[in-house]
C-alpha atoms as a PDB file:
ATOM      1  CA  UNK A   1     187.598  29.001  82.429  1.00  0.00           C
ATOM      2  CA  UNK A   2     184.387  29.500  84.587  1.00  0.00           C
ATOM      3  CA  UNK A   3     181.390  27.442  84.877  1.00  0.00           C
ATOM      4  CA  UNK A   4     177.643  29.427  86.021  1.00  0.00           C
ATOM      5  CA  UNK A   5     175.432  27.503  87.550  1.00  0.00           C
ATOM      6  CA  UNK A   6     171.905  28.436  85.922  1.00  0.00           C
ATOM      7  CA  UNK A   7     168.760  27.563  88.053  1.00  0.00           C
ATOM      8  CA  UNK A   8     165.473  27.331  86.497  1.00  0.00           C
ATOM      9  CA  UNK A   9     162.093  27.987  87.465  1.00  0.00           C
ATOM     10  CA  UNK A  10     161.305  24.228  86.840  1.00  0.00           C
ATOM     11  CA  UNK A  11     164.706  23.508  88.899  1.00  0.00           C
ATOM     12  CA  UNK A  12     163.248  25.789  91.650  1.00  0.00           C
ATOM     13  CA  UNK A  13     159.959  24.695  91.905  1.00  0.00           C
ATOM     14  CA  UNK A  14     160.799  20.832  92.166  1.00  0.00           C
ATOM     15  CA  UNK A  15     163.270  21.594  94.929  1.00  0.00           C
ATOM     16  CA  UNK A  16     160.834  23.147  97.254  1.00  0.00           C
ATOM     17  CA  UNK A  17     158.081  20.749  96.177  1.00  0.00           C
ATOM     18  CA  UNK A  18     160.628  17.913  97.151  1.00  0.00           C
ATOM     19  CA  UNK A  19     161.613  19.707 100.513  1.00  0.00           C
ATOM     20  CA  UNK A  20     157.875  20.133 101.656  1.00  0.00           C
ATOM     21  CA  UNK A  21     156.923  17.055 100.739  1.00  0.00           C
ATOM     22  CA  UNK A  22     159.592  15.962 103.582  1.00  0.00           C
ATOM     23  CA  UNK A  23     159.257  18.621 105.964  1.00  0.00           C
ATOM     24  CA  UNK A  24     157.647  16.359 108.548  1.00  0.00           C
ATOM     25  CA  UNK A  25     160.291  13.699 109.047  1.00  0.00           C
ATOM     26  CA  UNK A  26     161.796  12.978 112.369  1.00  0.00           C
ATOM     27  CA  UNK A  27     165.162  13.776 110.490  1.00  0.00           C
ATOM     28  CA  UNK A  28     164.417  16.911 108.409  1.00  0.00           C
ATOM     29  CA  UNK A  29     162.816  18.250 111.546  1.00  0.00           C
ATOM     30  CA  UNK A  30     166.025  16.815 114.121  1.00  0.00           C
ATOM     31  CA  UNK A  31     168.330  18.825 111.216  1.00  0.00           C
ATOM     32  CA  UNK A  32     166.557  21.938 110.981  1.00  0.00           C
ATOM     33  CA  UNK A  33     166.603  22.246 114.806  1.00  0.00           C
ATOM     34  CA  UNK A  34     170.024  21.720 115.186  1.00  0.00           C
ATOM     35  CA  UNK A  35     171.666  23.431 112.336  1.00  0.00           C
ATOM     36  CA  UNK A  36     169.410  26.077 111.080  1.00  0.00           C
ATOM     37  CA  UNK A  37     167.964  27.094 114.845  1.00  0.00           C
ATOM     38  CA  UNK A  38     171.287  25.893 116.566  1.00  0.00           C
ATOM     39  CA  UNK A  39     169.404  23.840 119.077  1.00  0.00           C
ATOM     40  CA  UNK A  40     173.000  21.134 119.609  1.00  0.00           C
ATOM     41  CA  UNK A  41     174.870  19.867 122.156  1.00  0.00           C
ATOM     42  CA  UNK A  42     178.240  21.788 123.651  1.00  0.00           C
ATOM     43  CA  UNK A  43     181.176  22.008 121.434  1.00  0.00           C
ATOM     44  CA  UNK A  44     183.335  20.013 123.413  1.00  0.00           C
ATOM     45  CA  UNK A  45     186.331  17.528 122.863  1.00  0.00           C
ATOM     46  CA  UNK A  46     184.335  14.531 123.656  1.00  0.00           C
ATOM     47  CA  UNK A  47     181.098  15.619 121.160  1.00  0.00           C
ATOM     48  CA  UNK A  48     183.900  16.134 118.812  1.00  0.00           C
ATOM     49  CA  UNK A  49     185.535  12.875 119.428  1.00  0.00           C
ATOM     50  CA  UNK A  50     181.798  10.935 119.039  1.00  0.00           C
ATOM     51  CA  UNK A  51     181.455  13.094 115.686  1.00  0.00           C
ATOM     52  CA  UNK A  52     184.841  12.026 114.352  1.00  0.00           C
ATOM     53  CA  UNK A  53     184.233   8.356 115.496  1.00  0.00           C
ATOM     54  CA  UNK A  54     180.576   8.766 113.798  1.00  0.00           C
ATOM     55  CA  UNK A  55     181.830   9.761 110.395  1.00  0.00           C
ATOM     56  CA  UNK A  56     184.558   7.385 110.475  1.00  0.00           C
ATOM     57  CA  UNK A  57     182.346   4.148 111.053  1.00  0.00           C
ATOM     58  CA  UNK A  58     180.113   5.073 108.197  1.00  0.00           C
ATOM     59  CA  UNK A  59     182.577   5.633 105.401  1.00  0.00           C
ATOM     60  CA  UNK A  60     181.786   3.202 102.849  1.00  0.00           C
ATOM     61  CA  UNK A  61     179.008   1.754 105.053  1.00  0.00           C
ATOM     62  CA  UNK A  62     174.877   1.658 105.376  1.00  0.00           C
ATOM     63  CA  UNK A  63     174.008   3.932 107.907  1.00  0.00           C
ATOM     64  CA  UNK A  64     169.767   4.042 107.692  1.00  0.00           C
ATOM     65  CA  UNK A  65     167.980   3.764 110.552  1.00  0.00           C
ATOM     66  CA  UNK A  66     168.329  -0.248 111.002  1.00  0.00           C
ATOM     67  CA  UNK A  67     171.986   0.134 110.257  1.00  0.00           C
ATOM     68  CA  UNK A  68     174.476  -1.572 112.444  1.00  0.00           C
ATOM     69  CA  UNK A  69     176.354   1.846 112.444  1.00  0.00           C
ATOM     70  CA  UNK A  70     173.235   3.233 113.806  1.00  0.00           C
ATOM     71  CA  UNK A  71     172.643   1.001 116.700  1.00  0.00           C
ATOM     72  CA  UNK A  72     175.972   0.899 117.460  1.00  0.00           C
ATOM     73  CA  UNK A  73     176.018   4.293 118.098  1.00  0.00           C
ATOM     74  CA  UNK A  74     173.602   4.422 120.370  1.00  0.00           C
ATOM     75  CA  UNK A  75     174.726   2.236 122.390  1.00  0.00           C
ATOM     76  CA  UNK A  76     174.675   3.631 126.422  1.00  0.00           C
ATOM     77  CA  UNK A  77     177.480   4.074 127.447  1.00  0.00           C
ATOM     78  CA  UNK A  78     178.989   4.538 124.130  1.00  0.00           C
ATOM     79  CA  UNK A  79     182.121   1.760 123.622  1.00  0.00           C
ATOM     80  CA  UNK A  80     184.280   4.691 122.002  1.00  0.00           C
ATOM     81  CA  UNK A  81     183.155   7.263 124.111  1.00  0.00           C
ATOM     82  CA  UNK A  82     186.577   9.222 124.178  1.00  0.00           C
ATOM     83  CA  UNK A  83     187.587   8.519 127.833  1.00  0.00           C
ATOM     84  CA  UNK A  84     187.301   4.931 127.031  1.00  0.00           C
ATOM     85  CA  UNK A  85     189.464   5.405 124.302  1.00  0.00           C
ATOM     86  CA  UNK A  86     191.813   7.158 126.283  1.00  0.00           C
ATOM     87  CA  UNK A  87     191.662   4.246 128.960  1.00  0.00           C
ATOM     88  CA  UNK A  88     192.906   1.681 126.240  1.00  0.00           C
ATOM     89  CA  UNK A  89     197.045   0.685 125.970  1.00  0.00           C
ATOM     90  CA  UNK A  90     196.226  -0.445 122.637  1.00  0.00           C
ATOM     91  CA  UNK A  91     193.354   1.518 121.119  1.00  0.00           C
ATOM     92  CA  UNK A  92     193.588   0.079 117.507  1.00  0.00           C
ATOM     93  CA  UNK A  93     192.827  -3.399 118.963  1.00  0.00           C
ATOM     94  CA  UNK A  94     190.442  -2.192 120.740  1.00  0.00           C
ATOM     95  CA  UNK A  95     188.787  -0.705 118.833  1.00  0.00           C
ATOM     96  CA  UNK A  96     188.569  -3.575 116.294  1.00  0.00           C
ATOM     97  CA  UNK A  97     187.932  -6.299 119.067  1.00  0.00           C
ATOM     98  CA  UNK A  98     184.690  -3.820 119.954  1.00  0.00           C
ATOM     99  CA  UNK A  99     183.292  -3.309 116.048  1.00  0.00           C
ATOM    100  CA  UNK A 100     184.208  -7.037 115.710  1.00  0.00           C
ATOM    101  CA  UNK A 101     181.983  -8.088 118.146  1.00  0.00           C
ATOM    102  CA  UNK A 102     179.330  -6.220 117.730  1.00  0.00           C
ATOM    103  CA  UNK A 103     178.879  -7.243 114.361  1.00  0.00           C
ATOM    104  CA  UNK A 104     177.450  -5.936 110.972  1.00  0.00           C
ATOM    105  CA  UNK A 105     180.504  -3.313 111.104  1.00  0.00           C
ATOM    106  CA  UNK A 106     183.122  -3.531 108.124  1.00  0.00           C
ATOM    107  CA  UNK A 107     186.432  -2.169 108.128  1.00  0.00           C
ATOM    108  CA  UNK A 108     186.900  -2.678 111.766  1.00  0.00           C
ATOM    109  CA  UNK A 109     190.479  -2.863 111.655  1.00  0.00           C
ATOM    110  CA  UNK A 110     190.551   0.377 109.519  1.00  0.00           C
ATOM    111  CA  UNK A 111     188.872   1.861 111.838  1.00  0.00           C
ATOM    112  CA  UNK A 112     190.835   1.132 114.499  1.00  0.00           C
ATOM    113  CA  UNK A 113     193.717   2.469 113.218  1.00  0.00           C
ATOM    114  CA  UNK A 114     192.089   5.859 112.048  1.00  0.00           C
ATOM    115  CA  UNK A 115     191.193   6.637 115.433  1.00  0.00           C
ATOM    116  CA  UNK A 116     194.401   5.225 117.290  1.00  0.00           C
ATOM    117  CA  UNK A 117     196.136   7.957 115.091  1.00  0.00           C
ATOM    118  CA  UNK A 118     193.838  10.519 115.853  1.00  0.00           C
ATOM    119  CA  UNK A 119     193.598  10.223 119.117  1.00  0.00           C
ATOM    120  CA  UNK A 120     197.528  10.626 119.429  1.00  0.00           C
ATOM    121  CA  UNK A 121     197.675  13.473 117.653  1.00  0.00           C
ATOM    122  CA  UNK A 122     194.518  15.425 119.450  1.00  0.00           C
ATOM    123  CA  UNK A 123     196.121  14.267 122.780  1.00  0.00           C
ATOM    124  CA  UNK A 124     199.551  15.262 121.418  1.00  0.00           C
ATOM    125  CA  UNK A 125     198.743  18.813 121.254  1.00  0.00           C
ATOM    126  CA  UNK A 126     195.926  19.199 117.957  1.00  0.00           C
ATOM    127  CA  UNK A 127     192.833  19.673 120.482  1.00  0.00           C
ATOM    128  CA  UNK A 128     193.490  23.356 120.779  1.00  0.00           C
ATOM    129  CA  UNK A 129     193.903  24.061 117.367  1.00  0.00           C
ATOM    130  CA  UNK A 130     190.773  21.692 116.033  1.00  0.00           C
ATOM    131  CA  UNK A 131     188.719  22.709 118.805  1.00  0.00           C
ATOM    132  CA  UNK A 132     189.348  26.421 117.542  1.00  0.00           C
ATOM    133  CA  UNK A 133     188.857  25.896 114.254  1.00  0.00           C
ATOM    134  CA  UNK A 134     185.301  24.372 115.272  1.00  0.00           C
ATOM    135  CA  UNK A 135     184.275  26.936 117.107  1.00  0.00           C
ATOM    136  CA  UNK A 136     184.687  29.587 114.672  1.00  0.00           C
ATOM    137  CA  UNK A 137     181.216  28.021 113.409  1.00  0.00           C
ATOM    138  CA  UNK A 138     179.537  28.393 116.776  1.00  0.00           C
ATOM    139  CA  UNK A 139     178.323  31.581 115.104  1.00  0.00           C
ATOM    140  CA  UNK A 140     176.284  30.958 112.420  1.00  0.00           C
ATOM    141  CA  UNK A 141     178.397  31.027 108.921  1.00  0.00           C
ATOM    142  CA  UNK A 142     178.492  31.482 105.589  1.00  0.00           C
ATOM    143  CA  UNK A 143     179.669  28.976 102.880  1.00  0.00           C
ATOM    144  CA  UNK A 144     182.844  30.323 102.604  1.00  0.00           C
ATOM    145  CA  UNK A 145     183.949  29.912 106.301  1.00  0.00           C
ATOM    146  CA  UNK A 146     182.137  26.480 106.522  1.00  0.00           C
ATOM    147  CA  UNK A 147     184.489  25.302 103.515  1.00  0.00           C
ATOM    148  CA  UNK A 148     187.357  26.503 105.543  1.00  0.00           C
ATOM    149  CA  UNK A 149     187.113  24.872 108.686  1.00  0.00           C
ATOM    150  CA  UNK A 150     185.868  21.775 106.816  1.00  0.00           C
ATOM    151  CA  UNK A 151     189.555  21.998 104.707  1.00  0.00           C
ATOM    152  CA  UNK A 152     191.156  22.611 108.313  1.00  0.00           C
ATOM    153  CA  UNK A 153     189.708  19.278 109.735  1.00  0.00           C
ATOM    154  CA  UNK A 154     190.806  17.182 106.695  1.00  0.00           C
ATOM    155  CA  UNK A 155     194.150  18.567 106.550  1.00  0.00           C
ATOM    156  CA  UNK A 156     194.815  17.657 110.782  1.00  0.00           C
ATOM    157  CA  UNK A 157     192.609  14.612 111.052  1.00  0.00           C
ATOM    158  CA  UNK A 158     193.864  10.663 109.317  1.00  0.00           C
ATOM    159  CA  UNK A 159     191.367   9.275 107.364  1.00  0.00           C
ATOM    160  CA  UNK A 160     189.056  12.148 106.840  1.00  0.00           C
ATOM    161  CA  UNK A 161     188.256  13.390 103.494  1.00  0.00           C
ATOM    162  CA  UNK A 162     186.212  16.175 102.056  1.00  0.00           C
ATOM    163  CA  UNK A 163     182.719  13.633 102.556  1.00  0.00           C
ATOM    164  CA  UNK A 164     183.700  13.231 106.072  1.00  0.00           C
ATOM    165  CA  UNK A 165     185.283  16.693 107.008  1.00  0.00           C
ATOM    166  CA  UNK A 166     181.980  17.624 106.161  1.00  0.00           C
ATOM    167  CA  UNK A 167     179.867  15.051 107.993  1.00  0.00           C
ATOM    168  CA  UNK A 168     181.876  15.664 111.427  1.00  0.00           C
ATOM    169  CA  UNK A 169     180.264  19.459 111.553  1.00  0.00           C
ATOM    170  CA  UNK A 170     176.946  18.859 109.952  1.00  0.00           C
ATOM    171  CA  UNK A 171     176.867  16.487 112.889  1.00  0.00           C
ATOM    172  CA  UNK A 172     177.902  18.786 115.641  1.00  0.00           C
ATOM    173  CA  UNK A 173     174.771  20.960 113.827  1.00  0.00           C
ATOM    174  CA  UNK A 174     177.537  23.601 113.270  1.00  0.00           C
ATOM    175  CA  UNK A 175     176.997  24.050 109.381  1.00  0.00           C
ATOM    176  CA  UNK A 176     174.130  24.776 107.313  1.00  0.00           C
ATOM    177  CA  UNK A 177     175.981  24.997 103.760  1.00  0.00           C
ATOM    178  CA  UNK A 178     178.268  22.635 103.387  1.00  0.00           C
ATOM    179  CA  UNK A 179     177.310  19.228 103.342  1.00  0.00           C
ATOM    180  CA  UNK A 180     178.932  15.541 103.246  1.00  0.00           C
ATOM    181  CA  UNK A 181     177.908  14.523  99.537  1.00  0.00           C
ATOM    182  CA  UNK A 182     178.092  10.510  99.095  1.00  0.00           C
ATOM    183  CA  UNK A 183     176.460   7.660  97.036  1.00  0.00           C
ATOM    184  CA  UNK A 184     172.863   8.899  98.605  1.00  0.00           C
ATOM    185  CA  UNK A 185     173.069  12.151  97.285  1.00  0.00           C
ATOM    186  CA  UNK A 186     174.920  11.526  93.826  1.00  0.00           C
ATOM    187  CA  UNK A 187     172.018   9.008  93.322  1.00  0.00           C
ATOM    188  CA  UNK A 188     169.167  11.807  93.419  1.00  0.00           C
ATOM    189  CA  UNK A 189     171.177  14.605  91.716  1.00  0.00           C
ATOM    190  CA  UNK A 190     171.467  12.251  88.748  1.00  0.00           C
ATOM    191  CA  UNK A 191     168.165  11.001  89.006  1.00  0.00           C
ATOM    192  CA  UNK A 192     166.983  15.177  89.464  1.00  0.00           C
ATOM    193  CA  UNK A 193     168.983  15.981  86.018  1.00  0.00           C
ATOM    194  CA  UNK A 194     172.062  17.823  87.461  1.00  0.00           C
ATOM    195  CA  UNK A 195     173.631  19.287  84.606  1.00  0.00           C
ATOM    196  CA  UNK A 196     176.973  17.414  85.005  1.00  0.00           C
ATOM    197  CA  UNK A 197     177.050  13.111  85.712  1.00  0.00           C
ATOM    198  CA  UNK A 198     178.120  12.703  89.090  1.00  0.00           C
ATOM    199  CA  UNK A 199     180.547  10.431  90.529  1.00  0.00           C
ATOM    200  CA  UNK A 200     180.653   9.153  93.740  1.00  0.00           C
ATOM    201  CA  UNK A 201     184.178   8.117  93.434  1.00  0.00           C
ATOM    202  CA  UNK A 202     185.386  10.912  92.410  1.00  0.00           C
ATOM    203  CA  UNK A 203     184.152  12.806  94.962  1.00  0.00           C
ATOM    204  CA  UNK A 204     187.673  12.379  97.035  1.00  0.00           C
ATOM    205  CA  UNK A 205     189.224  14.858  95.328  1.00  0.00           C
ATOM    206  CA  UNK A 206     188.830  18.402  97.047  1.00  0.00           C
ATOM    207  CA  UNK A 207     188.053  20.465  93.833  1.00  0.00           C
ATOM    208  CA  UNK A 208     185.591  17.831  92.725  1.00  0.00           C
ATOM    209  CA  UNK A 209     183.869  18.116  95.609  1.00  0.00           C
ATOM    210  CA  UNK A 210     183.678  21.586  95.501  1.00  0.00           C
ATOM    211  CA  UNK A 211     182.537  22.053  92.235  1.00  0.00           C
ATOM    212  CA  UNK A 212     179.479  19.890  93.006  1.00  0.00           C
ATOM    213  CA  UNK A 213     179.046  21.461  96.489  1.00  0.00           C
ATOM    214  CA  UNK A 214     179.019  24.812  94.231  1.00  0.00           C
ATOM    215  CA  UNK A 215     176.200  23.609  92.382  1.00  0.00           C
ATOM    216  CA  UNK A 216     173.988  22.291  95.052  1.00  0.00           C
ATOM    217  CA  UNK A 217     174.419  25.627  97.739  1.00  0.00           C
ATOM    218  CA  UNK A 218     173.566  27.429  93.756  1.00  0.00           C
ATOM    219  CA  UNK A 219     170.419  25.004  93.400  1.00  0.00           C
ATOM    220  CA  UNK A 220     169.229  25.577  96.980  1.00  0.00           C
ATOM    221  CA  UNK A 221     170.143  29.442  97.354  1.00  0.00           C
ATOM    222  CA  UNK A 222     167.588  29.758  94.511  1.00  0.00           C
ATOM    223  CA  UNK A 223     165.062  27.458  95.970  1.00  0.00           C
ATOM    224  CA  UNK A 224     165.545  29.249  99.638  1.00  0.00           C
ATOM    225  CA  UNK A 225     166.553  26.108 101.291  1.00  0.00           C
ATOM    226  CA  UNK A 226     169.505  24.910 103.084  1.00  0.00           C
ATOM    227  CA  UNK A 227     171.746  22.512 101.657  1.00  0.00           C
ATOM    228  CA  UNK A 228     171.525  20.883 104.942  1.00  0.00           C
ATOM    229  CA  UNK A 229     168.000  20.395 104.838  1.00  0.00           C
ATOM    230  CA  UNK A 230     167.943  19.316 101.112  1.00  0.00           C
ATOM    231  CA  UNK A 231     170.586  16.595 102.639  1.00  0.00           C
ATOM    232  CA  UNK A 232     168.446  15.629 105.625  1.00  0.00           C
ATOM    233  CA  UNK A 233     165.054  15.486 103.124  1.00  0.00           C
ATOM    234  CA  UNK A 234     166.826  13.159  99.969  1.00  0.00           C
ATOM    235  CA  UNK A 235     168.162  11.113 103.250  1.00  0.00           C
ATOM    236  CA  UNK A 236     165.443  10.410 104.681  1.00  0.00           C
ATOM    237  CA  UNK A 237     163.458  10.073 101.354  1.00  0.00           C
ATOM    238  CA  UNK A 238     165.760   6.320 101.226  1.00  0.00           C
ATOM    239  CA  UNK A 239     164.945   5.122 104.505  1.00  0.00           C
ATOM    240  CA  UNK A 240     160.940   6.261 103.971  1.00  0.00           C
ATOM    241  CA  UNK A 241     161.478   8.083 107.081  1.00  0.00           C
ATOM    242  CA  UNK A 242     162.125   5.162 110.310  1.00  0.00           C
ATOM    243  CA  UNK A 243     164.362   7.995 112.306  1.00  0.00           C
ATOM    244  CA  UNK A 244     161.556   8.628 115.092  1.00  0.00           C
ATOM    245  CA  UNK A 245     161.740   5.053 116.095  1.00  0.00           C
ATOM    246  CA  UNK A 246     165.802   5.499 116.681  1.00  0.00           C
ATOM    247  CA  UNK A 247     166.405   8.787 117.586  1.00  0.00           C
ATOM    248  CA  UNK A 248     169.086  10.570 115.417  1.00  0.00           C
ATOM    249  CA  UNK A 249     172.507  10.437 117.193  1.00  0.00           C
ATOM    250  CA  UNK A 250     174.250  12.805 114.859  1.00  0.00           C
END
């Protein structure tokens, strides 16, 4: 059986009208530079390491621009910055100790033991191959590819799913397709009439996800925008804007 995604006129027109009626937000501008000019930071192991941290302290979280997450992350010098973590005989505590005290942070010991295991595994020999998959995206992609690497991350990295496999590239501005669908998003498709009622929850299965992501890349191929920017605009559109007063750290 095969599903085909049919965009309307209608469909079309409200997509762009939404789009340009966010164009000038700190955050739709911040993601346009970085993933659809490529204006980012080196792909190295510790941008990497802050992107995994990132999307692993705000799964299941708030992370607007007043967000806990959000200041915690730009924090200077970052707490997890991935020397630090490498510094630390006991990284899970650590880790949890550091969220702990800072406060506003759930799931600290979770956490904590997502990136203990992570970091033991990247150390143990997985940097080459993550770091390769990665950079396969340096140039820019297409959907397919973007899917691929994003499958590559989830399969080699604890605790990541297809939400966050996504997030850790859209956040290293590597990915312009693909993007990490959660509660935000779900919220406005439904509310935007997306043919099928979307779920969240449901959303940790891999060919859930992709069937959605299918539809959305469909919906914004037709409307000549970027999934990417689509995310950064209905984003933004729940905070009313408040990035320029932060700075976006991802």
């Amino acid at each position: 059986m095969q599903l085909d995604w049919i965009v309307t006129p209608g469909d079309q027109q409200r997509i762009e009208e939404f789009v340009a009626s966010r164009e000038g937000d700190y955050l739709v501008q911040h993601r346009i530079r970085r993933n659809v000019e490529g204006v980012h930071d080196p792909i190295t192991e510790t941008t990497i390491w802050k992107s995994l941290v990132s999307c692993l302290l705000s799964t299941q979280q708030r992370s607007g621009p007043a967000s806990a997450i959000t200041r915690f992350q730009g924090e200077s010098p970052f707490p997890l910055a991935l020397e630090r973590c490498r510094s630390e005989s006991s990284l899970s505590s650590y880790v949890t100790a550091c969220l702990t005290d800072y406060g506003g942070i759930r799931f600290t010991e979770k956490i904590g033991r997502e990136l203990e295991v992570n970091l033991a595994r990247l150390d143990g020999g997985l940097w080459e191959s993550v770091e390769s998959s990665i950079l396969r995206l340096l140039v820019p992609a297409g959907p397919a590819l973007e899917r691929e690497v994003a499958m590559i991350l989830r399969a080699s990295l604890y605790g990541i799913g297809p939400k966050q496999s996504r997030n850790l590239l859209q956040a290293l501005g590597l990915t312009r397709h693909e993007i990490p669908i959660d509660s935000r998003i779900t919220k406005w498709l439904n509310e935007f009439g997306f043919p099928v009622k979307l779920s969240a929850e449901a959303l940790g299965d891999e060919a859930y996800y992709q069937f959605v992501s299918d539809g959305i890349q469909k919906l914004c191929q037709e409307s000549d925008v970027y999934p990417c920017v689509l995310d950064a605009a209905i984003f933004s559109s729940f905070d009313d804007g408040g990035w320029e007063d932060v700075g976006v750290i991802w």
